[in-house]
C-alpha atoms as a PDB file:
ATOM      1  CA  UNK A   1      -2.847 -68.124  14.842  1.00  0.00           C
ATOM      2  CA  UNK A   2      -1.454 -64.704  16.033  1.00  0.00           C
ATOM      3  CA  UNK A   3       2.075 -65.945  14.568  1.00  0.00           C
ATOM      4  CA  UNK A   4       0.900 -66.078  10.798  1.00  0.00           C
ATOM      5  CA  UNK A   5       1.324 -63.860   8.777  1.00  0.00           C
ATOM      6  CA  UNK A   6      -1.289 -62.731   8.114  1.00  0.00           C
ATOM      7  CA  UNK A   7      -2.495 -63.796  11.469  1.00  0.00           C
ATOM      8  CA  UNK A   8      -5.747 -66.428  11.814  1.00  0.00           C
ATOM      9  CA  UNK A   9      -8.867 -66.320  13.295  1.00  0.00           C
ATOM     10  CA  UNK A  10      -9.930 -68.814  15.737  1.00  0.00           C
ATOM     11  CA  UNK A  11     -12.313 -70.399  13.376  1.00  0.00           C
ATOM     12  CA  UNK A  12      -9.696 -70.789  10.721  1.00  0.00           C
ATOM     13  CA  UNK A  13      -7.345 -72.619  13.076  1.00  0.00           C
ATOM     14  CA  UNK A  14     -10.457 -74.921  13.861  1.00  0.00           C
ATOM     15  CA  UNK A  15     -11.112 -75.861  10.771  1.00  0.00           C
ATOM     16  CA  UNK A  16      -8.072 -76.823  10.307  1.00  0.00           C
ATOM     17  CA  UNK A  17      -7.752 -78.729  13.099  1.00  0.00           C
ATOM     18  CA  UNK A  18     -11.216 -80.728  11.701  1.00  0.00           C
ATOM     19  CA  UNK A  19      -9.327 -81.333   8.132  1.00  0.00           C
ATOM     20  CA  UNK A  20      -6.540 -82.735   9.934  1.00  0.00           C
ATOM     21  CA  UNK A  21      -9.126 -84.831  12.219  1.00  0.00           C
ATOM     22  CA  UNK A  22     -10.753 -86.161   9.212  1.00  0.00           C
ATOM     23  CA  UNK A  23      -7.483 -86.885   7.252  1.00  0.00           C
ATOM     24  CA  UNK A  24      -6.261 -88.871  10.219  1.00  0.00           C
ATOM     25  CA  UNK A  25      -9.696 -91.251  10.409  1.00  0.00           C
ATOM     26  CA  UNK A  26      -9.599 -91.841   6.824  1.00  0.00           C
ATOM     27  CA  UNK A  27      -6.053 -92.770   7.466  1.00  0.00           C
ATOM     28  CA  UNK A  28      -6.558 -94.956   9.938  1.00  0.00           C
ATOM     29  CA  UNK A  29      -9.548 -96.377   8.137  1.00  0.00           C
ATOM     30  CA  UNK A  30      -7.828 -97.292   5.242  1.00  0.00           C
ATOM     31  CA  UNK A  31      -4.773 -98.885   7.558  1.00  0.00           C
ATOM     32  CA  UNK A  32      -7.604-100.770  10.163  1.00  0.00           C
ATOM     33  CA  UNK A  33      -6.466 -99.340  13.220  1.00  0.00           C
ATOM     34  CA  UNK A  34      -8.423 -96.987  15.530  1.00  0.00           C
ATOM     35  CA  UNK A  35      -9.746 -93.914  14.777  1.00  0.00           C
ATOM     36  CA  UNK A  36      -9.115 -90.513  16.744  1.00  0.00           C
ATOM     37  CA  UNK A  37     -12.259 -90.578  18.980  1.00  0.00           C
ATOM     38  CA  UNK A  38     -11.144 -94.411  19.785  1.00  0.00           C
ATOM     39  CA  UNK A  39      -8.786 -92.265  22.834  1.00  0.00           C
ATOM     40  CA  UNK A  40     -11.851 -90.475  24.323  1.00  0.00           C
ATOM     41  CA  UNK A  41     -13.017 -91.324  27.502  1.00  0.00           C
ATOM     42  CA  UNK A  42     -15.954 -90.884  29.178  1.00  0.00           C
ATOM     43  CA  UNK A  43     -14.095 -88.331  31.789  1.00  0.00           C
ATOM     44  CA  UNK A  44     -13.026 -86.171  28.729  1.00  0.00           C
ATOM     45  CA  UNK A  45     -16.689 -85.487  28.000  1.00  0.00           C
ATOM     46  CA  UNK A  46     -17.755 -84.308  31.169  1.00  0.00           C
ATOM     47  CA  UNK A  47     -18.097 -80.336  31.239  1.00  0.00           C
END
């Protein structure tokens, strides 16, 4: 975000990272493959 010009806020780069998310599943929806969560594992959710 800092390299933008102008630079981006944490919560812009997020949101873009969920548009991105949700392009992807419809994506994958549309092709029948897995979706993005279809790679997390149990371990990733642990905090």
């Amino acid at each position: 975000g800092a390299l933008a010009d102008p630079p981006l806020t944490k919560d812009a780069i997020a949101g873009r990272i969920r548009r991105l998310l949700a392009l992807a599943d419809k994506r994958a929806r549309d092709l029948g493959i897995p979706d993005t969560e279809a790679a997390v594992t149990p371990d990733m959710l642990v905090v």
